[in-house]
PDB file of N, CA and C in Angstrom:
ATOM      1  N   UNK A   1      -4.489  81.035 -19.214  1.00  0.00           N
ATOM      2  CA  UNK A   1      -4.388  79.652 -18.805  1.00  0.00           C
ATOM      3  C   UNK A   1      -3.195  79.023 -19.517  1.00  0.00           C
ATOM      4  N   UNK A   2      -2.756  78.185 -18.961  1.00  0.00           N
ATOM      5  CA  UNK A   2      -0.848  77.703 -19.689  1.00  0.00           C
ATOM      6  C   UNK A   2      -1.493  76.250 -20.325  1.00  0.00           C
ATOM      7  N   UNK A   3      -1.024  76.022 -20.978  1.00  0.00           N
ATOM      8  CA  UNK A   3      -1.178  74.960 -21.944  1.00  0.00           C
ATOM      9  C   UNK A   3      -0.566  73.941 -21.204  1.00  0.00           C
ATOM     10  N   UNK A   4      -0.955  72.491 -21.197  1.00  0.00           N
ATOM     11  CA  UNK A   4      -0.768  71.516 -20.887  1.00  0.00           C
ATOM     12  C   UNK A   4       1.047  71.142 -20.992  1.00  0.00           C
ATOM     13  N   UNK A   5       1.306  71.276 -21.714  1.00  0.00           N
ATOM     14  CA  UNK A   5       2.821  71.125 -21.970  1.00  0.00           C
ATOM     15  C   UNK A   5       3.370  72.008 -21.300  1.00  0.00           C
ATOM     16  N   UNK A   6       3.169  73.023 -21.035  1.00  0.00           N
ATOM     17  CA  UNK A   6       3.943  74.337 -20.408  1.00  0.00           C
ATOM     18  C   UNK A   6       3.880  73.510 -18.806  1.00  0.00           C
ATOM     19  N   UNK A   7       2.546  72.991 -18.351  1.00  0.00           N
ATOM     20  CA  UNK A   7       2.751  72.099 -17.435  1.00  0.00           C
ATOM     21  C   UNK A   7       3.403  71.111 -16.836  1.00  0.00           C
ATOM     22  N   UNK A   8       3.574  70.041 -17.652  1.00  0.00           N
ATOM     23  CA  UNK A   8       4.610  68.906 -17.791  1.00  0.00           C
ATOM     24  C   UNK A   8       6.001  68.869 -18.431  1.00  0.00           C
ATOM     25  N   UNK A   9       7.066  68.927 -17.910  1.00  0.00           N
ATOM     26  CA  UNK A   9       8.320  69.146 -18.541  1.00  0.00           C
ATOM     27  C   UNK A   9       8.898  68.028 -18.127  1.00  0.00           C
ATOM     28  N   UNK A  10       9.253  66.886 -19.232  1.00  0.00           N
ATOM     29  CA  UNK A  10      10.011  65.621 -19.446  1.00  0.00           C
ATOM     30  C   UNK A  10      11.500  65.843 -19.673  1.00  0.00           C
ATOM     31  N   UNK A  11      12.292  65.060 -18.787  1.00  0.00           N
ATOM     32  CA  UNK A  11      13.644  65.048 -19.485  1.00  0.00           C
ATOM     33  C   UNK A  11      14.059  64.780 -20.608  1.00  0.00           C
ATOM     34  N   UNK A  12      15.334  64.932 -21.108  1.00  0.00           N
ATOM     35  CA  UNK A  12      15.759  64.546 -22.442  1.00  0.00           C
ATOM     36  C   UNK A  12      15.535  63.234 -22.492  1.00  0.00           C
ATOM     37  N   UNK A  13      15.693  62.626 -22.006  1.00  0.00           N
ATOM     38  CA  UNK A  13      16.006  60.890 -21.799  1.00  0.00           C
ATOM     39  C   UNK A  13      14.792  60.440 -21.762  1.00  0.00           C
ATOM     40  N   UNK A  14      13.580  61.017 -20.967  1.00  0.00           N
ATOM     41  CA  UNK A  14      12.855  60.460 -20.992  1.00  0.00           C
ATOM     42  C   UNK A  14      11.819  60.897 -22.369  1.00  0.00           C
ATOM     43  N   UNK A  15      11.616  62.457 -22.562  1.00  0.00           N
ATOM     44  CA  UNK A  15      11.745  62.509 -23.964  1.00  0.00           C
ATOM     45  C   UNK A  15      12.047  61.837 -25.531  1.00  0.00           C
ATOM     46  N   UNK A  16      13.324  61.773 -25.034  1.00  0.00           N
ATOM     47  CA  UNK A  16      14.248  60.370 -26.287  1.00  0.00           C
ATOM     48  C   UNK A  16      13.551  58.873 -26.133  1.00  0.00           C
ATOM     49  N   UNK A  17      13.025  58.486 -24.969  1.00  0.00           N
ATOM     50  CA  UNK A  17      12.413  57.348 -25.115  1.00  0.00           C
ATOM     51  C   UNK A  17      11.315  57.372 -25.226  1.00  0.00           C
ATOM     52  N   UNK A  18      10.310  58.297 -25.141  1.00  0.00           N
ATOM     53  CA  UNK A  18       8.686  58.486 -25.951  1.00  0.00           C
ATOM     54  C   UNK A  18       8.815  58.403 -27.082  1.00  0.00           C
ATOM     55  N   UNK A  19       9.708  59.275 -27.843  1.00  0.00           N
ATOM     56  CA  UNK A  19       9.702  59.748 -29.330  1.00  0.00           C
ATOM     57  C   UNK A  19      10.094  58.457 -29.623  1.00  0.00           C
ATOM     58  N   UNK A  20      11.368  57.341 -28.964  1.00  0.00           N
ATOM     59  CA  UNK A  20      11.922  56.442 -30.489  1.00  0.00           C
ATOM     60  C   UNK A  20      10.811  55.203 -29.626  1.00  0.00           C
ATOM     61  N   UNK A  21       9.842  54.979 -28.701  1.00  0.00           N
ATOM     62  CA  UNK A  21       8.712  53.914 -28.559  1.00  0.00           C
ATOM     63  C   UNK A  21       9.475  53.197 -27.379  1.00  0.00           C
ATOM     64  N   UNK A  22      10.388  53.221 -26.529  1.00  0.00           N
ATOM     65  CA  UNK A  22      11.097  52.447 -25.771  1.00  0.00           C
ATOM     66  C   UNK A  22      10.236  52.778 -24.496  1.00  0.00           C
ATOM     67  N   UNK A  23       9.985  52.036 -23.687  1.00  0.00           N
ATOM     68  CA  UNK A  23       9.021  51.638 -22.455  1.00  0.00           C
ATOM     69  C   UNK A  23       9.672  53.300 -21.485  1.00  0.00           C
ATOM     70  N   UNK A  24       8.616  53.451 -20.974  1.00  0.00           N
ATOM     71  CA  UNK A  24       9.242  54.650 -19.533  1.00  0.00           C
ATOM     72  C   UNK A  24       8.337  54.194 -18.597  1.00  0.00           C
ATOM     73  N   UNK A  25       9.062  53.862 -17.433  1.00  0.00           N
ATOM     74  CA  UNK A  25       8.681  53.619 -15.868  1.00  0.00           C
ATOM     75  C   UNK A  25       8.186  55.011 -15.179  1.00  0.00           C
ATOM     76  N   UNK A  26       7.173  55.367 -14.771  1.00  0.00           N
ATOM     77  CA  UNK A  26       6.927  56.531 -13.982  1.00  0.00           C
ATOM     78  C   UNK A  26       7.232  55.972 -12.589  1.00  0.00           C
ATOM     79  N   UNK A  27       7.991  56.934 -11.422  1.00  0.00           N
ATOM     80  CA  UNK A  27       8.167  56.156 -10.678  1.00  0.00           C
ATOM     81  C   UNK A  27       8.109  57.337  -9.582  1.00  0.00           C
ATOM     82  N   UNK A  28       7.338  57.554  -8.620  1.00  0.00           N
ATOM     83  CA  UNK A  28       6.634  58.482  -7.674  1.00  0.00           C
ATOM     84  C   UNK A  28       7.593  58.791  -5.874  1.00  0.00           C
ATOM     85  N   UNK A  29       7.886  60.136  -6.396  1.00  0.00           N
ATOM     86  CA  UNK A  29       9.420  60.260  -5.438  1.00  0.00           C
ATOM     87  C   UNK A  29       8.549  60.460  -4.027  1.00  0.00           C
ATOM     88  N   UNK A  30       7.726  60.317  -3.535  1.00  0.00           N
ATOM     89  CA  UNK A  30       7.144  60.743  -1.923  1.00  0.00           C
ATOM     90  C   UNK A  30       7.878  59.600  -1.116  1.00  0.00           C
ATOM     91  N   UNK A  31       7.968  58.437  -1.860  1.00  0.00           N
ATOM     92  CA  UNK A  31       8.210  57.445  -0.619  1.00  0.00           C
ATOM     93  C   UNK A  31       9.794  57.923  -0.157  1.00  0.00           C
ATOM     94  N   UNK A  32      10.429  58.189  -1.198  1.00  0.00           N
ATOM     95  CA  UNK A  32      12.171  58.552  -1.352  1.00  0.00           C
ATOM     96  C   UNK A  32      11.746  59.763   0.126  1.00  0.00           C
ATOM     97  N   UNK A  33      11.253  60.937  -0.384  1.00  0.00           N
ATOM     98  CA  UNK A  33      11.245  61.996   0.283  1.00  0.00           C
ATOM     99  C   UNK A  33      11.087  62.459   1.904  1.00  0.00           C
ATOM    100  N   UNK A  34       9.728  61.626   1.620  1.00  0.00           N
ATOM    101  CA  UNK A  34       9.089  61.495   3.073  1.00  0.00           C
ATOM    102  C   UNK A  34       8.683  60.259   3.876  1.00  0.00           C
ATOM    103  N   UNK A  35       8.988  58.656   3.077  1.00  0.00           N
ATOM    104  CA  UNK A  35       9.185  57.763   3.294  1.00  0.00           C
ATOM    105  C   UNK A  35      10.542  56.735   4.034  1.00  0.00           C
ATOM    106  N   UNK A  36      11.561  57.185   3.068  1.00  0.00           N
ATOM    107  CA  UNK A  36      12.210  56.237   4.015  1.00  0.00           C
ATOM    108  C   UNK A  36      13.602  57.111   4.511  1.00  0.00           C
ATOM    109  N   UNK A  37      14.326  57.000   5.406  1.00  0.00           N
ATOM    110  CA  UNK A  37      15.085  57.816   5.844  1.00  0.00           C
ATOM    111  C   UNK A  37      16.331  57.809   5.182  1.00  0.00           C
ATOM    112  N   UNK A  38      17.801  58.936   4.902  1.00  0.00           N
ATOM    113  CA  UNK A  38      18.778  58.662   4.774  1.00  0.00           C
ATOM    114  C   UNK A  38      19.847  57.793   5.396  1.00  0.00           C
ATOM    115  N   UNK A  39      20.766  57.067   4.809  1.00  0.00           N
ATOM    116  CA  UNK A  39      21.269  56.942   3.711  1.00  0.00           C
ATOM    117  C   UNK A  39      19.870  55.786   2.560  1.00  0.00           C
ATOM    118  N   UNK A  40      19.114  55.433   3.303  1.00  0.00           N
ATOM    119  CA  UNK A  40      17.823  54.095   2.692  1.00  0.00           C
ATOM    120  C   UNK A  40      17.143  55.020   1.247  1.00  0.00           C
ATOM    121  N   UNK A  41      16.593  55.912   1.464  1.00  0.00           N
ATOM    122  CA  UNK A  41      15.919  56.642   0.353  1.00  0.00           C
ATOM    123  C   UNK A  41      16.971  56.679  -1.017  1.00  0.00           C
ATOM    124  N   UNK A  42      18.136  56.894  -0.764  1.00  0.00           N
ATOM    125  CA  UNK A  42      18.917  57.237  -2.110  1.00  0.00           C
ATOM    126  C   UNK A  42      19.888  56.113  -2.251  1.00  0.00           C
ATOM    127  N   UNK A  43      19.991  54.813  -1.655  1.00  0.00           N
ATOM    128  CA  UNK A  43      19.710  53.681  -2.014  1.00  0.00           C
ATOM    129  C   UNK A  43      18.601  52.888  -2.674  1.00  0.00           C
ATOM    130  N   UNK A  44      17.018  53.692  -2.368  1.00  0.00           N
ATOM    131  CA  UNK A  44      16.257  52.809  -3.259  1.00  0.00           C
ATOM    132  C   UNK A  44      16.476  53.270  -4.625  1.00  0.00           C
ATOM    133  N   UNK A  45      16.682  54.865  -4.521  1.00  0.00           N
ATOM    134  CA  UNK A  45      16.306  55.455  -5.291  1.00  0.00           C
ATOM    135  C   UNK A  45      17.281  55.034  -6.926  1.00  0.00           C
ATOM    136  N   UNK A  46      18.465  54.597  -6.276  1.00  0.00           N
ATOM    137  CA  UNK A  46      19.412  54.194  -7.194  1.00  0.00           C
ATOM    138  C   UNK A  46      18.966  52.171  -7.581  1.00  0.00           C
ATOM    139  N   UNK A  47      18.552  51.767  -6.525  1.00  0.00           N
ATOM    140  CA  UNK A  47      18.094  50.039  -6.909  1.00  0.00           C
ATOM    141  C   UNK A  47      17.242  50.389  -7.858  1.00  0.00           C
ATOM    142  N   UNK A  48      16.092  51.316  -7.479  1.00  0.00           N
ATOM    143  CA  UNK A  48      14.887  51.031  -8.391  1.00  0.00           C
ATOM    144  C   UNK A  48      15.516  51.856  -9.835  1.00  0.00           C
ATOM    145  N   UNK A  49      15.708  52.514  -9.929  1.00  0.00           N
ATOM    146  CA  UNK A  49      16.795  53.292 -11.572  1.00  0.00           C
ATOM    147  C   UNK A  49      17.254  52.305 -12.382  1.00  0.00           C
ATOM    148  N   UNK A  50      17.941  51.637 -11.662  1.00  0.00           N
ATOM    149  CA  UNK A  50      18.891  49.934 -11.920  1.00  0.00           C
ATOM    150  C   UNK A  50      18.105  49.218 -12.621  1.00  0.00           C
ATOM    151  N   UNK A  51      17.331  48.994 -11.651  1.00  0.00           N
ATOM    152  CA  UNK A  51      16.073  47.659 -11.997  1.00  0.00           C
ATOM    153  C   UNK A  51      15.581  48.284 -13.101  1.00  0.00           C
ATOM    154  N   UNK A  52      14.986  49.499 -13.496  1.00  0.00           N
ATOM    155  CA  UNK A  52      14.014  49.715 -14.067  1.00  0.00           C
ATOM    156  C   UNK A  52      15.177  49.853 -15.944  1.00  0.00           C
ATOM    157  N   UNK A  53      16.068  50.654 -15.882  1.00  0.00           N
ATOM    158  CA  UNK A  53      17.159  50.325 -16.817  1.00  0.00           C
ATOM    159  C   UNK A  53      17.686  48.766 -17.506  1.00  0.00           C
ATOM    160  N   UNK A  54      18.010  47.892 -16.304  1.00  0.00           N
ATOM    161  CA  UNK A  54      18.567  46.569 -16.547  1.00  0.00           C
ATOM    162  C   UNK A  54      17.202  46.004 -17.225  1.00  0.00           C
ATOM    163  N   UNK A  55      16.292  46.376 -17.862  1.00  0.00           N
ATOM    164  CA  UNK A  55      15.124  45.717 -18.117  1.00  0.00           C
ATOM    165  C   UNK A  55      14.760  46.563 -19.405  1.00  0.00           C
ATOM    166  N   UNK A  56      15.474  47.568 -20.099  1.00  0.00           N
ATOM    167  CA  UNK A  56      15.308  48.247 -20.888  1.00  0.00           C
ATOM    168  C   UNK A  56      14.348  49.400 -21.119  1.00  0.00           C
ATOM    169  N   UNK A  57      14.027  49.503 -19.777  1.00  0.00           N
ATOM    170  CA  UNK A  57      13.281  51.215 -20.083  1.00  0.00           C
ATOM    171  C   UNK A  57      13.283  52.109 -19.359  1.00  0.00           C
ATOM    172  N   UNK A  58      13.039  53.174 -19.755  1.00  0.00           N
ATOM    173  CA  UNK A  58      14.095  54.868 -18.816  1.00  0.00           C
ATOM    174  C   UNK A  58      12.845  54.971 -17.993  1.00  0.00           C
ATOM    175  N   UNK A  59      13.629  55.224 -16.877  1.00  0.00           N
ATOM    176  CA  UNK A  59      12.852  55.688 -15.051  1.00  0.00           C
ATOM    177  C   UNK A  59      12.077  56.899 -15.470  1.00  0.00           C
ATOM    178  N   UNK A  60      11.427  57.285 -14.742  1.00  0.00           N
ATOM    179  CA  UNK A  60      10.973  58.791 -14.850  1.00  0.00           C
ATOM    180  C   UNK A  60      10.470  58.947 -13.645  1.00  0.00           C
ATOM    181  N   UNK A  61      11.395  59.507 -12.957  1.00  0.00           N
ATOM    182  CA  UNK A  61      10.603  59.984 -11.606  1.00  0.00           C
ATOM    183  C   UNK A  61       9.836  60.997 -11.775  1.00  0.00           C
ATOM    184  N   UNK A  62       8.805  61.337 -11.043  1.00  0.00           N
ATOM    185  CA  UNK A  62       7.453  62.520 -11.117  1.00  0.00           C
ATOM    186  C   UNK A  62       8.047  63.019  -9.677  1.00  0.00           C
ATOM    187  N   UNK A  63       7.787  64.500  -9.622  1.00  0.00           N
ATOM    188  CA  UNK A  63       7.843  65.708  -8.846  1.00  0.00           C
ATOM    189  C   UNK A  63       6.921  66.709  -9.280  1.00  0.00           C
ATOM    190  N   UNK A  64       6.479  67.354  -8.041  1.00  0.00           N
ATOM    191  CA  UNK A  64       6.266  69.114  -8.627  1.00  0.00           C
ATOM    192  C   UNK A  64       7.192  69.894  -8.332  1.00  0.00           C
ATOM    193  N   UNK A  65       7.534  70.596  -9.359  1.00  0.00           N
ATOM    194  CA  UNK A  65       8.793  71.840  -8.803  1.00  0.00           C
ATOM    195  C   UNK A  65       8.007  72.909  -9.727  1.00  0.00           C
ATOM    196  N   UNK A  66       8.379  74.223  -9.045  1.00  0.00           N
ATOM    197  CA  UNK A  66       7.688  75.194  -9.132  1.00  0.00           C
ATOM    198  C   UNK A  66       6.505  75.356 -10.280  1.00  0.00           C
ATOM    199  N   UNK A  67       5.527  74.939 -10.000  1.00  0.00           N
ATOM    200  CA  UNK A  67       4.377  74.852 -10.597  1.00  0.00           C
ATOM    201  C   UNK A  67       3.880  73.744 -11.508  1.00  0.00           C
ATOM    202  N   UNK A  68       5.168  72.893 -11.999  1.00  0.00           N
ATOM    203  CA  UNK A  68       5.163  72.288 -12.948  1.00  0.00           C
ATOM    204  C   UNK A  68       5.458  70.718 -12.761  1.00  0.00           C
ATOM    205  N   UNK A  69       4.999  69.639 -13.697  1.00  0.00           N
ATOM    206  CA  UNK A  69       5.195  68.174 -13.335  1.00  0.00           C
ATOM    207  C   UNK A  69       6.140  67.776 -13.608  1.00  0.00           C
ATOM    208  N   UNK A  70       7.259  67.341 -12.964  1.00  0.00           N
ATOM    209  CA  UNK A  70       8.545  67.335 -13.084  1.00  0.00           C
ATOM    210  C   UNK A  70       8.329  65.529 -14.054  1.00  0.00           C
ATOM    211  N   UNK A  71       8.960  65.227 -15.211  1.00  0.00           N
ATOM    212  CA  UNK A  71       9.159  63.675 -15.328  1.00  0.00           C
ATOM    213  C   UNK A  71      10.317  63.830 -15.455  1.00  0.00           C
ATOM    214  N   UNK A  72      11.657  62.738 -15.023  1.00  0.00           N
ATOM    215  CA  UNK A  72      12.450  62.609 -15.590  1.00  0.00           C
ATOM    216  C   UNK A  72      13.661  61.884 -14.319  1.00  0.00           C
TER     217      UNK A  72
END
């Protein structure tokens, strides 16, 4: 059985902002994916990054990629 961490793999950034206490936004990529169409999806995807930065705390989008919980 894989250990919980072997599960979840955080970016550096978002990493760097757990460890020094700075806010992280989880922010759930289906609507990007299968929600809104191109060029609209990677326009939100960059507003909401913005927004969530200009306010002082790192985005973390969630994915699964191969087996594992993508944050970052």
């Amino acid at each position: 059985m894989a250990a919980v961490t072997d599960a979840l793999v955080a970016s550096p950034e978002v990493d760097a902002a757990l460890r020094s206490g700075r806010a992280v936004v989880a922010l759930e990529t289906s609507v990007l994916a299968q929600g809104l169409p191109r060029p609209h999806s990677l326009q939100a995807l960059r507003d909401m990054t913005t927004a969530v930065r200009q306010r002082g705390a790192e985005p973390a989008w969630v994915w699964i990629d191969g087996g594992a919980i993508r944050v970052g």
